[in-house]
Protein backbone atom coordinates (compact mmCIF):
# COMPACT_ATOMS: atom_id res chain seq x y z
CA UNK A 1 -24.01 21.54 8.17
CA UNK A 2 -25.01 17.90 9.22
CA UNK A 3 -23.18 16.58 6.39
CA UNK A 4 -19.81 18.41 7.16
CA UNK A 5 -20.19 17.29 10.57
CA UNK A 6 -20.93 13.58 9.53
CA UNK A 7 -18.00 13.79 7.48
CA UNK A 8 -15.74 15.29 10.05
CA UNK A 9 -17.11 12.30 12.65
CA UNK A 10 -16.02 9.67 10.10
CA UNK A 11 -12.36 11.35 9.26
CA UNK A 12 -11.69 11.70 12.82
CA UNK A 13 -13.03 7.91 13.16
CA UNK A 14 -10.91 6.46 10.74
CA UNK A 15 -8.01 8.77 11.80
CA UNK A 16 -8.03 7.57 15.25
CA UNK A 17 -8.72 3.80 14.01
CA UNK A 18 -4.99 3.82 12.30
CA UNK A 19 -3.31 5.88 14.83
CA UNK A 20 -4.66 3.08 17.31
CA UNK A 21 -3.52 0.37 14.89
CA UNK A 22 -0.22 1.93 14.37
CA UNK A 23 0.19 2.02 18.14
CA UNK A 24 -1.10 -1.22 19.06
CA UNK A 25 0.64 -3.16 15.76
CA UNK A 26 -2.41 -3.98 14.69
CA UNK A 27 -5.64 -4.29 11.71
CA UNK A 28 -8.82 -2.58 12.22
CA UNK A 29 -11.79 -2.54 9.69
CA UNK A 30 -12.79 0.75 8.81
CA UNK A 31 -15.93 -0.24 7.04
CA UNK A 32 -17.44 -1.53 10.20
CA UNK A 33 -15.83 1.53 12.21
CA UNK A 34 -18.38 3.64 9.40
CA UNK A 35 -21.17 1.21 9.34
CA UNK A 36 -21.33 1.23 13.30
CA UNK A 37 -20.73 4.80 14.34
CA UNK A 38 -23.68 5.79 11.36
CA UNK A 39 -25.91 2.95 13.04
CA UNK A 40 -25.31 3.96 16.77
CA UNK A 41 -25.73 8.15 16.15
CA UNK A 42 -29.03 7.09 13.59
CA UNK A 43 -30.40 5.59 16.69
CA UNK A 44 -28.92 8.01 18.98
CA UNK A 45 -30.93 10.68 17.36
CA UNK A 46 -34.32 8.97 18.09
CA UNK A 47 -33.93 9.91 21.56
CA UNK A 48 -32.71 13.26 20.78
CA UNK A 49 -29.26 12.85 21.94
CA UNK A 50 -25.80 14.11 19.77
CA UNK A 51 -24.20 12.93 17.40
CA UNK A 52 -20.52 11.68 18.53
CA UNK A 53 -17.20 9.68 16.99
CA UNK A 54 -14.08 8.35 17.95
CA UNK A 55 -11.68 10.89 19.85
CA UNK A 56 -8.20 10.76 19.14
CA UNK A 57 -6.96 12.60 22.78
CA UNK A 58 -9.36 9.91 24.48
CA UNK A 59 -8.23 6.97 22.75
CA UNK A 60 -4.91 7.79 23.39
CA UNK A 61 -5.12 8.56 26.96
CA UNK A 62 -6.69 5.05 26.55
CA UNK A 63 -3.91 3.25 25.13
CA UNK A 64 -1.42 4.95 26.82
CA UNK A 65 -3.49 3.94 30.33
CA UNK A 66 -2.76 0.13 29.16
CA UNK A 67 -6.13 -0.58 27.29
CA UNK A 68 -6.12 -2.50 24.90
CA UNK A 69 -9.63 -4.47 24.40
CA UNK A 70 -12.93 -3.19 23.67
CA UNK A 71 -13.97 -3.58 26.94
CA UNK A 72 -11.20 -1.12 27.72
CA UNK A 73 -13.55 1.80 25.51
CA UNK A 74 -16.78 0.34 27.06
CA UNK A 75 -15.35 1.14 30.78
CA UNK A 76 -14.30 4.53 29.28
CA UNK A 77 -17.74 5.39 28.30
CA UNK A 78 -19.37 4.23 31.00
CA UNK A 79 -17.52 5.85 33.35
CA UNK A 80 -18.05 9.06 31.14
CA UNK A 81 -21.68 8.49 31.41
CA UNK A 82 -21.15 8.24 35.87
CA UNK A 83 -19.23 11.50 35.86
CA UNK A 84 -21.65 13.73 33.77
CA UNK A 85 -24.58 12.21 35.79
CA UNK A 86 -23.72 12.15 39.37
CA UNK A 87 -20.07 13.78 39.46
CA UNK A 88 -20.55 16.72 37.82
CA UNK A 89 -20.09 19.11 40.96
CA UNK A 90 -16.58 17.51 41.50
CA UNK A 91 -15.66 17.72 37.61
CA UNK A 92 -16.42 21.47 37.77
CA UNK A 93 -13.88 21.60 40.54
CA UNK A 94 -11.00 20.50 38.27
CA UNK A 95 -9.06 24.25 36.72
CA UNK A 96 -9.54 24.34 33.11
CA UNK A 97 -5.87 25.06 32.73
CA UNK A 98 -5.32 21.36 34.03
CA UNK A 99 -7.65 19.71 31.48
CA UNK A 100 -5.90 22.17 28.85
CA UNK A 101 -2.26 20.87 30.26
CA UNK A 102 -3.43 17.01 29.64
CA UNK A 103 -5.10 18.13 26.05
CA UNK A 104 -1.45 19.79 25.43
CA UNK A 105 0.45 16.42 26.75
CA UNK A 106 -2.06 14.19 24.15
CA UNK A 107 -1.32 16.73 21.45
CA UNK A 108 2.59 16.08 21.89
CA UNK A 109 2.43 12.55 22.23
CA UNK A 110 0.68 12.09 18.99
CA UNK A 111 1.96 14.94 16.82
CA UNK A 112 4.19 13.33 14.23
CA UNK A 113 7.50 15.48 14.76
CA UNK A 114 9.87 13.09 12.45
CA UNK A 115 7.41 15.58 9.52
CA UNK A 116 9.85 18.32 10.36
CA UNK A 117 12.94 16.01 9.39
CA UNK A 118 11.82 14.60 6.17
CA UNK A 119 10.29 17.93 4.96
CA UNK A 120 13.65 18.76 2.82
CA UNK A 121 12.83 14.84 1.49
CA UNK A 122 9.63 14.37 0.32
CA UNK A 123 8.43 15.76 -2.78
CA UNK A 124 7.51 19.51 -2.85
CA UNK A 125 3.74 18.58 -3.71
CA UNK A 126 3.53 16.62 -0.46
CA UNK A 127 4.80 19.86 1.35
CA UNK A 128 2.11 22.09 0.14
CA UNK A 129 -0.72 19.00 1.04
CA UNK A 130 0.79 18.95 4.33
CA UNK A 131 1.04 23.15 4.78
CA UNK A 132 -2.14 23.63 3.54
CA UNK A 133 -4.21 20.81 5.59
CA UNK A 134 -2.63 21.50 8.76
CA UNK A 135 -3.90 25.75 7.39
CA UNK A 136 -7.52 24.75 7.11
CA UNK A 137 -7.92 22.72 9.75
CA UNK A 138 -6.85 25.56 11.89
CA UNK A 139 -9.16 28.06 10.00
CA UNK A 140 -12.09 25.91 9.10
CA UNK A 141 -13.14 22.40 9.81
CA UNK A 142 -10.69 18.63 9.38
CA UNK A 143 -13.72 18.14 6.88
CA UNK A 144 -12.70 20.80 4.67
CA UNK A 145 -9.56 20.32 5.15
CA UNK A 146 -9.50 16.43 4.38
CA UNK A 147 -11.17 17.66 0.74
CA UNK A 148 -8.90 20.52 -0.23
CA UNK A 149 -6.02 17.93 0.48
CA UNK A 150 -7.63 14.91 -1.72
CA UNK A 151 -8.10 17.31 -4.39
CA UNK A 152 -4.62 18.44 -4.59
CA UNK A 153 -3.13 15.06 -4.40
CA UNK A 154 -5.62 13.84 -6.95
CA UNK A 155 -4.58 16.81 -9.49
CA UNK A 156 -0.66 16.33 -8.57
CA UNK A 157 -1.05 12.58 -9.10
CA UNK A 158 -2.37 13.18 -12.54
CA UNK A 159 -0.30 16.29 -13.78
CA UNK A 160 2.61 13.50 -12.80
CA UNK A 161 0.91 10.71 -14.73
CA UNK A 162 -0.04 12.79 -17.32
CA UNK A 163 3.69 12.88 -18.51
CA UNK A 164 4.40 9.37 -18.42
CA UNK A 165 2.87 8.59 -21.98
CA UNK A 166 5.69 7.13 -24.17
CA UNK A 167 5.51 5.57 -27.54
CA UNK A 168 8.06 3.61 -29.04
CA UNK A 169 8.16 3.47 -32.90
CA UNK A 170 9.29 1.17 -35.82
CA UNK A 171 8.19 0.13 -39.15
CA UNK A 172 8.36 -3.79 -40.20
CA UNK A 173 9.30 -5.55 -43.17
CA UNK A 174 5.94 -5.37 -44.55
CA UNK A 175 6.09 -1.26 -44.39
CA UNK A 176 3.50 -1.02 -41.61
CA UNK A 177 4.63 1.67 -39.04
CA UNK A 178 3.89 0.14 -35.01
CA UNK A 179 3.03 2.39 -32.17
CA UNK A 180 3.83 0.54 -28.60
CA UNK A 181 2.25 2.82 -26.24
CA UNK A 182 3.32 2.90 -22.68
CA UNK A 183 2.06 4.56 -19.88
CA UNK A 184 -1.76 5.48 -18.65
CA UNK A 185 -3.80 7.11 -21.30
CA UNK A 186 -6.77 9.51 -19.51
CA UNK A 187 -7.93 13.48 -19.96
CA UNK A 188 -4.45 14.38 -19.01
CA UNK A 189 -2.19 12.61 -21.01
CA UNK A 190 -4.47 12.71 -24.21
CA UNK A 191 -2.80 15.84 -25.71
CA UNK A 192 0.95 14.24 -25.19
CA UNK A 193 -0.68 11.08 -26.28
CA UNK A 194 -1.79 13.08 -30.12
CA UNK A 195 1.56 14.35 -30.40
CA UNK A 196 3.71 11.24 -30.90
CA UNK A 197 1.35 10.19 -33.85
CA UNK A 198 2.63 11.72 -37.54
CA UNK A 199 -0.74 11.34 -39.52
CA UNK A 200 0.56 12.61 -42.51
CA UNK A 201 3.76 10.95 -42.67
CA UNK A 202 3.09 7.97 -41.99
CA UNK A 203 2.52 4.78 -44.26
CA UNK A 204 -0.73 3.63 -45.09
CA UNK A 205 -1.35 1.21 -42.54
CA UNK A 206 -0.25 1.72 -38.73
CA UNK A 207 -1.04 -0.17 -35.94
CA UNK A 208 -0.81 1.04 -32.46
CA UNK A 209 -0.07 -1.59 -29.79
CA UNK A 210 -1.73 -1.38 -26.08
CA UNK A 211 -0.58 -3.66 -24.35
CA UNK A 212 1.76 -2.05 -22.07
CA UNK A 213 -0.85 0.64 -21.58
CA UNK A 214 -4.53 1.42 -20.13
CA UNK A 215 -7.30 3.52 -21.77
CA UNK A 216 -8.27 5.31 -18.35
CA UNK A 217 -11.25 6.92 -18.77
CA UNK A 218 -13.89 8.36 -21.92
CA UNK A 219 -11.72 11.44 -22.41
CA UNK A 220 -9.18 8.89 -23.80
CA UNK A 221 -11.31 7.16 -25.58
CA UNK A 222 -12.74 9.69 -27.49
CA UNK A 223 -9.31 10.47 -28.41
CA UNK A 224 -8.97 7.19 -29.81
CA UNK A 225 -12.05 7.86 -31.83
CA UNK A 226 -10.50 10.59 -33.25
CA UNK A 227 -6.96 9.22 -34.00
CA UNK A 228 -9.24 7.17 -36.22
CA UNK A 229 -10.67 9.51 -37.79
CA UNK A 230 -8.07 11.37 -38.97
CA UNK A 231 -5.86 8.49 -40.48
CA UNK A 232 -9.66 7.50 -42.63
CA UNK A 233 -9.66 11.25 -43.83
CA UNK A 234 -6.15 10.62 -44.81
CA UNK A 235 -6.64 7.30 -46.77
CA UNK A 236 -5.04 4.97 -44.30
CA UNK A 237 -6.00 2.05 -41.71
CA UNK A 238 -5.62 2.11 -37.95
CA UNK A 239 -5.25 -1.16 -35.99
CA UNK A 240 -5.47 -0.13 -32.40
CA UNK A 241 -4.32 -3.62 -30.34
CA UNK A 242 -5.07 -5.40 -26.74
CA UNK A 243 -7.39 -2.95 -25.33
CA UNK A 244 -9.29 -3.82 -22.36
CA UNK A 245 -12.88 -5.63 -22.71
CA UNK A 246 -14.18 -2.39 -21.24
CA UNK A 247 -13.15 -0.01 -24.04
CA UNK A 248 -14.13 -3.03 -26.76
CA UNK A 249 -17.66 -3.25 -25.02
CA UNK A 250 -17.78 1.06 -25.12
């Protein structure tokens, strides 16, 4: 539970951090953001106090009030601090349904409602990422959320890289066939990778050019290792060209 809540501090952080940047044109650092708001609740908790992060609705009541420094968020707290301690009768005075109006004015003014224009534009993958965060953040937690949504993008991205493997092949003078790979070689591309090779067929020395590609991860090199292997069995030589220092070193 503390780490879901951790996380869900930081996303909401950072989240806030590039609203605010996109608002104000310009660059925060979201390392120090991290760095500081872990410091300040580490400490906070040696005096038994919660936990807290940045708030999107407060920062941009905040912005929109014509704040634009830090001593803008320092006022902001402080006066936070005033309220709760001495000015808590009068705050229980205000309706709830007023404090729910001004949550529902923030929630308009920073809801990004050019999303329902370009949903017939961007890719269908994007769609479901944006359907299905928006889904379980409702139900669950922006934590959980924030994962599910990483995870899909990750396995779209490579399903979608996964196909861009190419090989183009020609055999020289000398009667040594050349493979010019192209594309990202990892775990997903290996099996489109294996099928532009003809082991059998092919002369009895090959070489296989990488220098318009990049051995990814060990999945693909294990492949290579295997490619190998099965031109030896068949009585011919492999040259495998320009791959990284990485994969030389592995």
């Amino acid at each position: 539970m503390h780490l879901i809540l951790a996380a869900i501090g930081l996303i909401e952080s950072l989240m806030t951090l590039n609203l605010i940047d996109e608002l104000t044109e310009t660059h925060g650092n979201g390392n120090k953001e991290c760095i500081a708001q872990g410091a300040g609740n580490i400490l906070n908790g040696f005096f038994g106090g919660m936990g807290g992060c940045a708030m999107i609705g407060q920062s941009i009541i905040n912005i929109k009030s014509g704040g634009r420094g830090r001593l803008s968020g320092i006022t902001a707290a402080l006066s936070l601090l005033v309220f709760v301690l001495f000015a808590s009768d009068y705050i229980e005075m205000i309706p709830i349904a007023a404090l729910v109006g001004v949550m529902f004015m923030v929630v308009i003014g920073t809801f990004a409602w050019n999303t329902f224009k370009i949903l017939n534009k961007v890719p269908i993958s994007d769609v479901i990422v944006i359907v299905v965060v928006t889904a379980l953040t409702v139900v669950f937690d922006l934590a959980i959320a924030v994962f599910a949504g990483v995870i899909i993008s990750a396995l779209v991205f490579a399903w979608e890289n996964s196909l861009m493997i190419r090989a183009r092949k020609h055999i020289d003078v000398h009667g040594i066939k050349h493979y010019e790979i192209y594309g990202p070689l990892f775990f997903g591309s290996i099996e489109l990778f294996n099928s532009k090779f003809d082991v059998k067929n092919d002369p009895k020395e090959v070489i296989v050019d990488f220098a318009d590609s990049r051995v990814v991860d060990q999945s693909a090199i294990e492949s290579l290792n295997k490619l190998a292997e099965k031109y030896q069995k068949n009585g011919k030589m492999i040259h495998l060209r320009h791959l990284s220092l990485i994969v030389l070193n592995l």
